[in-house]
Protein backbone atom coordinates (compact mmCIF):
# COMPACT_ATOMS: atom_id res chain seq x y z
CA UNK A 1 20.89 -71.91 -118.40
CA UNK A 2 18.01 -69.97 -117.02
CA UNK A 3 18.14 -71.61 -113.71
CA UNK A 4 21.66 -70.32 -113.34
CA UNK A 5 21.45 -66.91 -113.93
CA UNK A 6 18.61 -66.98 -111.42
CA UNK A 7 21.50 -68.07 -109.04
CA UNK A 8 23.70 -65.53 -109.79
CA UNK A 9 21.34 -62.88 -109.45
CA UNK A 10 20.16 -64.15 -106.31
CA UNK A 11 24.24 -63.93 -104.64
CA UNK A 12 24.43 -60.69 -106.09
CA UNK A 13 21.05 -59.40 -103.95
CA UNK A 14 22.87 -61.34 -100.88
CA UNK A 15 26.44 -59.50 -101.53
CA UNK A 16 24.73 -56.10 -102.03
CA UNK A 17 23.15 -56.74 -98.60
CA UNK A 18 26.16 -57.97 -96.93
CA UNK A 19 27.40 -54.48 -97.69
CA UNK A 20 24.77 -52.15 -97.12
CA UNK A 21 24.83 -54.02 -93.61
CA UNK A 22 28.61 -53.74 -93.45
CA UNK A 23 28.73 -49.85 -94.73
CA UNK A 24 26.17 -48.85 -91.86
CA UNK A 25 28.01 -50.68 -88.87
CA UNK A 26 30.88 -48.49 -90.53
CA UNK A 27 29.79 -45.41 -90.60
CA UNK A 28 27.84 -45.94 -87.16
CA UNK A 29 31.32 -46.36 -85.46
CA UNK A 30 33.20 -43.55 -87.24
CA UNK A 31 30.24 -41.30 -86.22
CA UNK A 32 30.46 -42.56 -82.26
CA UNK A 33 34.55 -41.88 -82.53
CA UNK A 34 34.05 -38.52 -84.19
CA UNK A 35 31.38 -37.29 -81.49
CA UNK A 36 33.70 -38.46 -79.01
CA UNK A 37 36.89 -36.54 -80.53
CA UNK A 38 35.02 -33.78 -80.33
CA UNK A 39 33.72 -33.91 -77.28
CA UNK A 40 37.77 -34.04 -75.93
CA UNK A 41 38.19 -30.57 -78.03
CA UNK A 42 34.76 -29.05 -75.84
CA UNK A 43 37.04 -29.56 -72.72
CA UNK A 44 40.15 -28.32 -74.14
CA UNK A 45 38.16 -25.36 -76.10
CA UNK A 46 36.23 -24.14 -72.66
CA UNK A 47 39.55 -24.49 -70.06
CA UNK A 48 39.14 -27.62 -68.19
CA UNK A 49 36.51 -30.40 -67.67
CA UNK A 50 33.24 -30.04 -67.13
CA UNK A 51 32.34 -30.30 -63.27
CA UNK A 52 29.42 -32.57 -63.16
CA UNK A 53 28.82 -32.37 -59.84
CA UNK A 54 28.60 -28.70 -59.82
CA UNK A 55 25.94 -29.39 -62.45
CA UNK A 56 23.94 -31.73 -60.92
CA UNK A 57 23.60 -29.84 -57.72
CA UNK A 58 22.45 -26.61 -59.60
CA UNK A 59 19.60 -26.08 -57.72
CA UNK A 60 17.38 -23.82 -60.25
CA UNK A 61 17.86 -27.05 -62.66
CA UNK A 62 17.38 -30.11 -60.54
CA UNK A 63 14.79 -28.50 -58.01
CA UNK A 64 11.22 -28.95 -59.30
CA UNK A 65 10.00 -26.67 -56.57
CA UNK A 66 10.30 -22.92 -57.35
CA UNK A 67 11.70 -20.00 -54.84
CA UNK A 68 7.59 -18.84 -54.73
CA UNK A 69 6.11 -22.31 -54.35
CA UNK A 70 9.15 -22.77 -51.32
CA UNK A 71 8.01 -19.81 -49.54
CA UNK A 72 4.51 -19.93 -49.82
CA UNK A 73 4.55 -16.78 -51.32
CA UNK A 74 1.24 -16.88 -53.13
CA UNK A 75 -0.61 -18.62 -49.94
CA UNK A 76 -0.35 -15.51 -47.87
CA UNK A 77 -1.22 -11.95 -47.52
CA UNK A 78 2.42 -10.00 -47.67
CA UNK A 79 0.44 -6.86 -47.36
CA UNK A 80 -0.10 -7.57 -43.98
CA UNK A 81 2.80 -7.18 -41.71
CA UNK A 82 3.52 -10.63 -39.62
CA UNK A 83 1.78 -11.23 -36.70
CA UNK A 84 -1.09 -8.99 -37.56
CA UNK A 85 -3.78 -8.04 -35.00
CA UNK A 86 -1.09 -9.35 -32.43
CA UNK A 87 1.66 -7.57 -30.25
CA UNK A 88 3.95 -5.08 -32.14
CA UNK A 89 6.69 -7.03 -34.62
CA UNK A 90 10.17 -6.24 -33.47
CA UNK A 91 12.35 -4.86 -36.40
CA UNK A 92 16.05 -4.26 -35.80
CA UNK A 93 17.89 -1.82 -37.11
CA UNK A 94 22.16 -1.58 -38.10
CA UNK A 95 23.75 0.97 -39.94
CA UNK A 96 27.31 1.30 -41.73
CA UNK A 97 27.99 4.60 -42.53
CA UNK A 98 30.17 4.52 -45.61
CA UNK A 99 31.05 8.30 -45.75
CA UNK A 100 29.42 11.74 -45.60
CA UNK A 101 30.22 13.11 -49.11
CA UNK A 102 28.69 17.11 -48.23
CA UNK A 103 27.87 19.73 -45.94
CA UNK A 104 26.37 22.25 -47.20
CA UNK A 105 26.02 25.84 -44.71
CA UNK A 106 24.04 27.72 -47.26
CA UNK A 107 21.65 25.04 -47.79
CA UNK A 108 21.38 24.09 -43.78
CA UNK A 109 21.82 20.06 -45.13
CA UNK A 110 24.23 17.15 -45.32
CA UNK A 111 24.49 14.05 -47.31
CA UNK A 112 25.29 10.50 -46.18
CA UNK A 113 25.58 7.12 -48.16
CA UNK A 114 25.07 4.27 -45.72
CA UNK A 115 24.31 0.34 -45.41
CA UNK A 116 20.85 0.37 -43.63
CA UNK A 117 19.97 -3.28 -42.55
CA UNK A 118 16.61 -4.30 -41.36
CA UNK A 119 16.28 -7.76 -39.04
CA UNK A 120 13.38 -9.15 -38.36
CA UNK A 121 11.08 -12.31 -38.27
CA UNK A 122 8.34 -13.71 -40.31
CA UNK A 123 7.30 -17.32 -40.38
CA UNK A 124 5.36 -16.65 -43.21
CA UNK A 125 8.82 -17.43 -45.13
CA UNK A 126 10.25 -20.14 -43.32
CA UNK A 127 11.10 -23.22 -45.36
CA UNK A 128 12.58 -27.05 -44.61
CA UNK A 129 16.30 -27.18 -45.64
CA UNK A 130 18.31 -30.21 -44.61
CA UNK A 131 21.56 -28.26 -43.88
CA UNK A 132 20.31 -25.27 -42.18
CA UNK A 133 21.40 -22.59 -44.74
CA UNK A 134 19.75 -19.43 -45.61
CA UNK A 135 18.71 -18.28 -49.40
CA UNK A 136 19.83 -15.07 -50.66
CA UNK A 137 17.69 -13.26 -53.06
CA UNK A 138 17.87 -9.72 -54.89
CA UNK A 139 15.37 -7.04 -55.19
CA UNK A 140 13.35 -8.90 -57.31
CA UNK A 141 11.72 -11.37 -55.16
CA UNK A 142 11.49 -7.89 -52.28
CA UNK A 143 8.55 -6.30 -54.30
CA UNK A 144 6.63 -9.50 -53.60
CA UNK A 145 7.20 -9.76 -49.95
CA UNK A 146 6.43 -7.69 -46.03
CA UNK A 147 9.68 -5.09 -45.72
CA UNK A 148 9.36 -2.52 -42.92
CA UNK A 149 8.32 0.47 -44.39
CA UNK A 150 11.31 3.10 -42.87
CA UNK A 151 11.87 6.68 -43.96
CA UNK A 152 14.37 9.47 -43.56
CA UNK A 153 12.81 11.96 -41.05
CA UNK A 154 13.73 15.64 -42.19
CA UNK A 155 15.06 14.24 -45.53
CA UNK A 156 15.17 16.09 -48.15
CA UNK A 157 16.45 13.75 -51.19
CA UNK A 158 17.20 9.89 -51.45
CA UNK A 159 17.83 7.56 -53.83
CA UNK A 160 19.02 4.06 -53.77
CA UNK A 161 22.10 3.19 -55.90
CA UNK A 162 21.22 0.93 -59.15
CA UNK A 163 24.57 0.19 -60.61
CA UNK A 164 24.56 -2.60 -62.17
CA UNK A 165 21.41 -3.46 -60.23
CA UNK A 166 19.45 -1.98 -57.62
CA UNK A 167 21.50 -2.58 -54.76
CA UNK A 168 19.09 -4.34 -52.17
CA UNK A 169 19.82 -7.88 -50.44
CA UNK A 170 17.46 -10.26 -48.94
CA UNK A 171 18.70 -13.45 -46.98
CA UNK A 172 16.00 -15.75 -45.62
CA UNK A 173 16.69 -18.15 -43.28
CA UNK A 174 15.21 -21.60 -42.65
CA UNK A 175 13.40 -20.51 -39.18
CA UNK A 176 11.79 -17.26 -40.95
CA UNK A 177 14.40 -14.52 -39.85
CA UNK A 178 15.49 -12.10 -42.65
CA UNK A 179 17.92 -10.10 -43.20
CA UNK A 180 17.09 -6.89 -45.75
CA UNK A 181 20.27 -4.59 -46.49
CA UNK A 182 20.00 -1.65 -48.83
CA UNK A 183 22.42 1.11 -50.35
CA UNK A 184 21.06 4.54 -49.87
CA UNK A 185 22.46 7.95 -50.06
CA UNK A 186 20.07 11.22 -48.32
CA UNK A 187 20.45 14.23 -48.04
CA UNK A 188 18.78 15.43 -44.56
CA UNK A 189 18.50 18.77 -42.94
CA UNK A 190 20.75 20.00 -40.49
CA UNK A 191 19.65 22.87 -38.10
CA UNK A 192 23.21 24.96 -37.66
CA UNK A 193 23.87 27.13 -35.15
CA UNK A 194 26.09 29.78 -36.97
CA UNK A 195 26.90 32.20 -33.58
CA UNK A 196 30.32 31.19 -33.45
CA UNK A 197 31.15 30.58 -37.27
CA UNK A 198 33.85 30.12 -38.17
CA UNK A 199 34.94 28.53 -34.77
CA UNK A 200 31.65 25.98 -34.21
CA UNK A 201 30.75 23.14 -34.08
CA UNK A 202 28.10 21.77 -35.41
CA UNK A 203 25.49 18.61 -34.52
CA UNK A 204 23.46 17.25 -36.68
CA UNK A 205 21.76 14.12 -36.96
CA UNK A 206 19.79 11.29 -39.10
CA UNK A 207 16.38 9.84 -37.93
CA UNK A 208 15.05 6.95 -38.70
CA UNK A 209 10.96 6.31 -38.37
CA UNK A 210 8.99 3.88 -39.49
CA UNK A 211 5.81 5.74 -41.66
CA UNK A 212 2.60 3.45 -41.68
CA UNK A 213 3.06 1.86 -38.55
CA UNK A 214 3.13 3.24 -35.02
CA UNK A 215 4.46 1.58 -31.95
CA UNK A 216 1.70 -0.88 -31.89
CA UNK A 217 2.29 -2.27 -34.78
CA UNK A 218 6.26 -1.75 -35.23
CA UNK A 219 8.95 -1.79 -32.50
CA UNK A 220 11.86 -0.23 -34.11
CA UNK A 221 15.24 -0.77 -32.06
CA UNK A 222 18.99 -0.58 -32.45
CA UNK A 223 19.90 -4.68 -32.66
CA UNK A 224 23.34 -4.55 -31.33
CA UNK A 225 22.85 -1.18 -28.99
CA UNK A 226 25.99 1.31 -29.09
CA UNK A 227 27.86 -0.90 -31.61
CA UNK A 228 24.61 -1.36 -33.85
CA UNK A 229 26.35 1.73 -35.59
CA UNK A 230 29.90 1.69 -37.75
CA UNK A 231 31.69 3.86 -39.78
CA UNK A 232 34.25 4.02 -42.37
CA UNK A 233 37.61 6.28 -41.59
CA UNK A 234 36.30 9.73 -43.25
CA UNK A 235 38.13 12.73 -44.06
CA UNK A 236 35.99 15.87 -44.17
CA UNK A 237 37.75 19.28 -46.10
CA UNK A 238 36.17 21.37 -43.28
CA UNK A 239 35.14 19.18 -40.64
CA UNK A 240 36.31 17.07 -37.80
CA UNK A 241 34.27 14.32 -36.64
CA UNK A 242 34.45 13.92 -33.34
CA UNK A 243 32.34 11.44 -32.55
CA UNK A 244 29.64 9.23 -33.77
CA UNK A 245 26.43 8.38 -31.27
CA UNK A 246 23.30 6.22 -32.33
CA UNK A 247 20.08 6.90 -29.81
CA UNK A 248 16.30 6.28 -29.63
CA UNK A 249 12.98 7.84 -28.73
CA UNK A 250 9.26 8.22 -29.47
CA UNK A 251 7.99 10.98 -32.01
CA UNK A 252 4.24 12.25 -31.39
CA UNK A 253 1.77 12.66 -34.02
CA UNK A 254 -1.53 13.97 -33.36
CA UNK A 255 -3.55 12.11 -35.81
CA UNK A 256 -1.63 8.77 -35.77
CA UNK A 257 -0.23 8.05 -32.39
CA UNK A 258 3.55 7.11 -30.97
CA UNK A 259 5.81 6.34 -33.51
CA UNK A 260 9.51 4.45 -32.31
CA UNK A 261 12.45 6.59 -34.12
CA UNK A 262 16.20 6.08 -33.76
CA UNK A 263 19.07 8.49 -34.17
CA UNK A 264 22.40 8.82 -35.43
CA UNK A 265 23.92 11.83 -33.80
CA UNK A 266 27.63 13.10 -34.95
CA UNK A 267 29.41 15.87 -33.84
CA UNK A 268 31.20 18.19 -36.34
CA UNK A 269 34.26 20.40 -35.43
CA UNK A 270 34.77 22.84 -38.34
CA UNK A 271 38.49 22.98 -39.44
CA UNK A 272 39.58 26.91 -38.36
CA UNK A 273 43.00 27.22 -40.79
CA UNK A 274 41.09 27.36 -43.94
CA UNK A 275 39.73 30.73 -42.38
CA UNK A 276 42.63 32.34 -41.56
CA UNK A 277 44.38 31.92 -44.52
CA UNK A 278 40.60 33.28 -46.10
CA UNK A 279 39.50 35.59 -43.99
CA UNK A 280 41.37 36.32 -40.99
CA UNK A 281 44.90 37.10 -41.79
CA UNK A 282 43.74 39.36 -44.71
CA UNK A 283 41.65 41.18 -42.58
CA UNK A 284 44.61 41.71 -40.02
CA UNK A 285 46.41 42.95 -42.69
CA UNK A 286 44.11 45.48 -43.91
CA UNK A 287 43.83 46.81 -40.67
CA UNK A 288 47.69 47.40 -40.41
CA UNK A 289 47.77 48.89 -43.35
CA UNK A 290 45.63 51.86 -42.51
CA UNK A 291 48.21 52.49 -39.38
CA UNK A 292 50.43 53.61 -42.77
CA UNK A 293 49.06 56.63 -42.49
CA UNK A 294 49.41 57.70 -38.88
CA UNK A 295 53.83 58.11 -40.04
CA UNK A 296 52.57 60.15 -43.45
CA UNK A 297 53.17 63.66 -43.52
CA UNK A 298 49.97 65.54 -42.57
CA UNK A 299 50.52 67.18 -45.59
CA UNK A 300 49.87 64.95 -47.85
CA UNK A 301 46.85 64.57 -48.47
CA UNK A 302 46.61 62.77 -51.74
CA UNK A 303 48.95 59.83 -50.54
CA UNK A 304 46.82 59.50 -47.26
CA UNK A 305 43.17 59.53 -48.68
CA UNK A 306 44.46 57.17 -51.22
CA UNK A 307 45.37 54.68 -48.75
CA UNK A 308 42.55 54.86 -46.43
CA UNK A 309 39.97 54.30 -49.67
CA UNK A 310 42.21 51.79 -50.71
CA UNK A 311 41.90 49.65 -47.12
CA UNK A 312 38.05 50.72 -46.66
CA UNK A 313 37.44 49.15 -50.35
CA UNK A 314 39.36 46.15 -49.37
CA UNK A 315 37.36 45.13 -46.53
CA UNK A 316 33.70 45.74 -48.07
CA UNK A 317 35.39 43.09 -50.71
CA UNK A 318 35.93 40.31 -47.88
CA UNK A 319 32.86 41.40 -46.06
CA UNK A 320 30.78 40.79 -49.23
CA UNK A 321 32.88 37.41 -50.09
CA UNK A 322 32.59 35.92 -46.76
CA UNK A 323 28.68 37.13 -46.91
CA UNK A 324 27.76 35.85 -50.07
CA UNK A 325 29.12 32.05 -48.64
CA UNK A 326 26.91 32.11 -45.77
CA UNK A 327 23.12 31.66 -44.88
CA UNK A 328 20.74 34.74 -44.47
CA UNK A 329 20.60 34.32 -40.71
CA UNK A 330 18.84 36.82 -38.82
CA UNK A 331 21.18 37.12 -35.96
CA UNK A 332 25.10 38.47 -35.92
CA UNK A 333 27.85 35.25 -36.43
CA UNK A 334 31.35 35.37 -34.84
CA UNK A 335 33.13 36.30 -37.96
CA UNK A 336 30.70 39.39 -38.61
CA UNK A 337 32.04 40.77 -35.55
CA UNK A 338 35.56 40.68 -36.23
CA UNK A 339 35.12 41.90 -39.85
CA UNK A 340 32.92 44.78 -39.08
CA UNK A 341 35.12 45.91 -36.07
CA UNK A 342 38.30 45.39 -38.09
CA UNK A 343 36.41 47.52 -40.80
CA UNK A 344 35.54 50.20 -38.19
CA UNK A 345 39.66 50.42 -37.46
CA UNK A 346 39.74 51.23 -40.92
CA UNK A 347 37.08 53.46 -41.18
CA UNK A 348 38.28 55.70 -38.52
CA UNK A 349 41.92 56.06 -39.42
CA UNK A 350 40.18 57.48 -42.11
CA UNK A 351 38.42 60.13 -39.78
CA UNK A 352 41.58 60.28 -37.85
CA UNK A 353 43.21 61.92 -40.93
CA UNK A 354 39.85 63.99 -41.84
CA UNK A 355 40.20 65.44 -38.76
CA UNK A 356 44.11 66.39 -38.78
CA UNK A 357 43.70 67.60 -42.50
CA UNK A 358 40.76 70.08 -40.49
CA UNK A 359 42.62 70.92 -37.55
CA UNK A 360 45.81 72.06 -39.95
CA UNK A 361 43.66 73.52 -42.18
CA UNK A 362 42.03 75.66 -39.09
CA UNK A 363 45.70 76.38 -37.59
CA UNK A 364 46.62 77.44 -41.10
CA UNK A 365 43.82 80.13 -40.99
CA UNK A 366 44.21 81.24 -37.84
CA UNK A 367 47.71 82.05 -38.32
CA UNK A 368 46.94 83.89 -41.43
CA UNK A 369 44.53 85.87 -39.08
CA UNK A 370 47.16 87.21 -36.48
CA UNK A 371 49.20 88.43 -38.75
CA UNK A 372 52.33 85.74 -39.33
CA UNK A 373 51.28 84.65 -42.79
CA UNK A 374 51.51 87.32 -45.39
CA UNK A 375 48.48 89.49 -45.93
CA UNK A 376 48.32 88.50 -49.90
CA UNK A 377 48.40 84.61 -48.86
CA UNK A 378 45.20 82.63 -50.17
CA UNK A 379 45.18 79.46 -47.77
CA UNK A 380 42.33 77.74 -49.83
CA UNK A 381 43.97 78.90 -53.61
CA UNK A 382 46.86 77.02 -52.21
CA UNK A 383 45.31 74.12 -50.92
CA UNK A 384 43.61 73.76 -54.15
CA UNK A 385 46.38 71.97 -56.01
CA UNK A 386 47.58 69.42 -54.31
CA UNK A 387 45.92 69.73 -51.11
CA UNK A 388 48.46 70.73 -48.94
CA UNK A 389 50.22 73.72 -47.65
CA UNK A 390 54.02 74.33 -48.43
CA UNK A 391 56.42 76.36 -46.08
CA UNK A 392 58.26 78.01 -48.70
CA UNK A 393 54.96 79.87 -49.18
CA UNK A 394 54.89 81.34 -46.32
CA UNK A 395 56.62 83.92 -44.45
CA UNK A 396 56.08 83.60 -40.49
CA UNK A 397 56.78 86.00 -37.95
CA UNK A 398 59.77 84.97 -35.87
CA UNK A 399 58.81 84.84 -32.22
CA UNK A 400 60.50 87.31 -29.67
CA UNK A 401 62.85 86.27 -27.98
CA UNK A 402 62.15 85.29 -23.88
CA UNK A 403 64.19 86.65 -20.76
CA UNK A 404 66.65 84.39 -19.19
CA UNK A 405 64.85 82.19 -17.18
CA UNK A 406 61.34 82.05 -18.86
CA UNK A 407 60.36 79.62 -21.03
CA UNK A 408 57.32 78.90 -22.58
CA UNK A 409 54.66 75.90 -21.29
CA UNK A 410 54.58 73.55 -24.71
CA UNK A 411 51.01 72.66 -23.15
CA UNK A 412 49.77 75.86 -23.37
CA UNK A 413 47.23 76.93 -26.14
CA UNK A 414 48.64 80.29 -26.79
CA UNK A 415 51.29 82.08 -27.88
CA UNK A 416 54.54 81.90 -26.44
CA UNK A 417 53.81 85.48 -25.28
CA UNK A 418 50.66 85.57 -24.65
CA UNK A 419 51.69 82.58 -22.19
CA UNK A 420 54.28 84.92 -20.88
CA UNK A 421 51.54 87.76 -20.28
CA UNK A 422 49.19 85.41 -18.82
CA UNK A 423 51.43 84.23 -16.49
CA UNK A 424 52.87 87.53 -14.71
CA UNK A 425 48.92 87.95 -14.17
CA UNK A 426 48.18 84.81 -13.02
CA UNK A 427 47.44 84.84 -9.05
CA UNK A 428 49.75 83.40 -6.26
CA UNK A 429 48.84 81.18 -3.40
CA UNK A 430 48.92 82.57 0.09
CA UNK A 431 51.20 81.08 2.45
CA UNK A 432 53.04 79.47 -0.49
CA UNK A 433 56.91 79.91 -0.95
CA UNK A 434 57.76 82.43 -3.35
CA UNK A 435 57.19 81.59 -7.20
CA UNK A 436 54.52 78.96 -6.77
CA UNK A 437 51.31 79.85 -8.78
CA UNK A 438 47.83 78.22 -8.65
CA UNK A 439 47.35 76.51 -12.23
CA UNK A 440 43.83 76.23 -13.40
CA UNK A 441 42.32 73.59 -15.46
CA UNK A 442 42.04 74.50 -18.80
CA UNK A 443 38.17 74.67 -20.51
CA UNK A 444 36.88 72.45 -23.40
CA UNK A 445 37.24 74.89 -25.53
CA UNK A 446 40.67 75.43 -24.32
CA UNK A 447 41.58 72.16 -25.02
CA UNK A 448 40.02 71.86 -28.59
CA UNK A 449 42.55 74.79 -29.47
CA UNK A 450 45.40 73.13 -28.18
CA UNK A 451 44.59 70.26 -30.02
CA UNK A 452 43.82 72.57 -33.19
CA UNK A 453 47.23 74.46 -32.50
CA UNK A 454 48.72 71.16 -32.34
CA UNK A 455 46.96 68.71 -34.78
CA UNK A 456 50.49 66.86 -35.61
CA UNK A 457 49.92 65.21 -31.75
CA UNK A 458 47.01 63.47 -33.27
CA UNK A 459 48.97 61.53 -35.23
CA UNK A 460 51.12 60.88 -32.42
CA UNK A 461 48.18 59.57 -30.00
CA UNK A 462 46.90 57.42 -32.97
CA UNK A 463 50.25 55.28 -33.58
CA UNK A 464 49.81 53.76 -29.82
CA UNK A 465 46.28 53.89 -29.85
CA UNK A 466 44.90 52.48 -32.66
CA UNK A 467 47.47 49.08 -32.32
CA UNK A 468 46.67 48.75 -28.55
CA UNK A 469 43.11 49.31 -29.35
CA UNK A 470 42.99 46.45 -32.03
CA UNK A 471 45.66 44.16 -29.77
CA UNK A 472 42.94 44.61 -27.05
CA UNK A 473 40.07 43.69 -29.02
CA UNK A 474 42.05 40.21 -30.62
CA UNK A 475 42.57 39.39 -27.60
CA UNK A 476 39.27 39.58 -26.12
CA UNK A 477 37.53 38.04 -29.31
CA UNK A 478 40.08 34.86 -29.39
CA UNK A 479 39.16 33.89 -25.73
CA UNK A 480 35.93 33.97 -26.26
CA UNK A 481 35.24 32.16 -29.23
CA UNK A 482 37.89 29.89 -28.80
CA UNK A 483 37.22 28.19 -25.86
């Protein structure tokens, strides 16, 4: 009885075995099926399968050799410039202008964003590579290498973009060349010649030097000549390019030598509508306006003054507009000439009615002084109301009448008998038919009282003078600026 339970217990230890063993292989395989199902759902879940082959030729996984260690970075000196103590290292230059975003006249200054590209060699770098291709790199792995140290001659501000990143490429290739491209906008003086503002144009240019190292040490030169330099299509608001150029020469230092510098000239024709819609046409207009005056009764005064401190007013405005937009330059500009002359046409049809108001005024009292305005009259009592004289106020003498025959010389200062008198004395020439007098020239003085006696002719002289005057000047000033 004993012996068989012993039996039974011993199958039961076998059977319990049996399955453990069983259970395991079980759960082994149900394990492997759901790693695999759920490696099908990683495909599906990240859109597509995964590529491999792309993954085994990732480069900053498989290579054991890192981008330092490749380029000998830490066996060399990179403060040193390649080649030192040997001939000068040649460093090409190409530039993409990508637009010119101001000029500024007040500020004498103008502000570029370009591509500037550096070539140049250093077998410092070089590297084996079975197919020949170059490595591209960021600014990161710049700080730790030899870049050609250029600067912005004249500059006066210039940053280099950093959105998202600092935006700065290095290629390397296999044989040592590089390639280093940067973003950069500057803003660079601009000597302006403002003579013939608004109608100018202006050149201006951006140099290019290298700062540590002098023509011994660093030959900089355009790498593709003439076409080393491109440019975007821009569109100025005041300004017409005409033309870009790129150039070289040598700059002089005293206490450092020769230094290599290149150039990029461009030509700026300024855009003239803008300023005659601004300045030009309302300054015309102005000017016309104070001709109102010259076909306004003498006599009144209040509309006249009114309108010739009305036009003066007007131009000090666009003088002071116009002024307040430009540099303090110390010598006159084109548009300064037209608006002070223009002003000057202003100013004196002013005068021109100051001095009709006087001559009137003078007539007026002289007439009271003969006799033909009523004893009682008060010329300046009168005058003090409204500034003029009024006919129904006065009571004039009415002139004699003339023999047949006679009349009176409209020319002549005096009276039309006093004219009368003076002539019957006036001597005859010998040998000369009957009736022929000798006329003598009148005096200044003679002339200032015909002009006093007859101050509405002023008027008259000033509505073809003053327009022929100003028509002669336009004319003059447009073919001289403009060509």
């Amino acid at each position: 009885m004993r012996l068989r339970c012993h039996w039974l217990l011993s199958l039961v230890t076998v059977s319990s075995l049996v399955a453990m063993v069983t259970g395991a292989g079980r759960n082994s395989g149900r394990r492997k099926h759901k790693e695999v199902f759920l490696g099908e759902n990683s495909k599906f879940k990240f859109g597509g399968r995964i590529d491999y082959k792309l993954k085994r030729l990732d480069s900053t996984k498989t290579l054991l050799i890192k981008t330092e260690q490749l380029l000998r970075i830490e066996e060399h000196d990179f403060a040193m410039r390649p080649g030192f103590g040997g001939s000068a290292i040649p460093v090409g230059i190409d530039v993409q202008v990508e637009s010119i975003d101001s000029i500024s006249e007040v500020n004498m200054d103008f502000t570029m964003t370009l591509y500037l590209r550096h070539y140049w060699k250093d077998e410092r770098l070089s590297f084996p590579s079975r197919n020949n291709k170059s490595r591209t790199f960021d600014s990161r792995l710049v700080k730790k290498i030899w870049v050609p140290d250029v600067f912005f001659v004249h500059s006066k501000r210039s940053f280099i973009h950093d959105t998202t990143m600092e935006n700065i490429m290095l290629r390397v290739y296999p044989d040592g060349n590089i390639l280093y491209s940067v973003r950069v906008t500057v803003t660079a003086l601009c000597s302006m010649d403002f003579s013939r503002f608004p109608l100018d144009t202006q050149n201006c240019s951006l140099e290019l030097e290298s700062y540590a190292y002098n023509e011994n040490d660093l030959m900089l030169y355009w790498k593709n000549g003439n076409d080393s330099l491109r440019t975007d299509e821009m569109v100025l608001s005041q300004f017409f390019i005409e033309h870009f150029q790129a150039s070289s020469g040598l700059a002089f230092y005293s206490s450092t030598g020769w230094y290599n510098r290149l150039f990029i000239n461009f030509l700026l024709r300024r855009h003239i509508f803008f300023f005659m819609l601004q300045t030009y046409f309302p300054t015309m207009l102005m000017v016309v306006l104070s001709w109102v005056s010259f076909w306004i009764d003498r006599r009144a005064v209040p509309a006249r003054v009114s309108l010739g401190i009305t036009t003066v007013l007007t131009m000090s405005t666009i003088i002071t507009g116009v002024s307040s937009s430009m540099p303090q330059v110390s010598y006159v500009k084109a548009v300064d000439i037209y608006l002070w002359v223009s002003f000057l046409f202003v100013f004196l049809s002013v005068i021109e009615y100051a001095a009709v108001n006087y001559c009137t005024t003078l007539e007026e009292w002289r007439k009271m002084k003969r006799g033909k305005l009523p004893s009682g009259y008060d010329a300046s009592q009168a005058m003090a109301f409204d500034g003029c004289f009024h006919d129904n106020d006065m009571e004039l003498t009415p002139f004699p009448r003339l023999p047949v025959g006679l009349t009176p010389d409209p020319l002549d200062p005096l009276d039309p008998l006093d004219s009368l008198t003076s002539r019957a004395h006036s001597p005859v020439l010998r040998g000369a038919p009957e009736g022929t007098r000798l006329r003598r020239q009148r005096s200044v003085k003679e002339n200032v009282d015909l002009i006093v006696s007859n101050s509405y002719l002023i008027d008259s002289y000033s509505r073809l003078a003053f327009p022929l005057s100003y028509l002669l000047f336009n004319i003059i000033y447009w073919s001289l600026y403009s060509s």
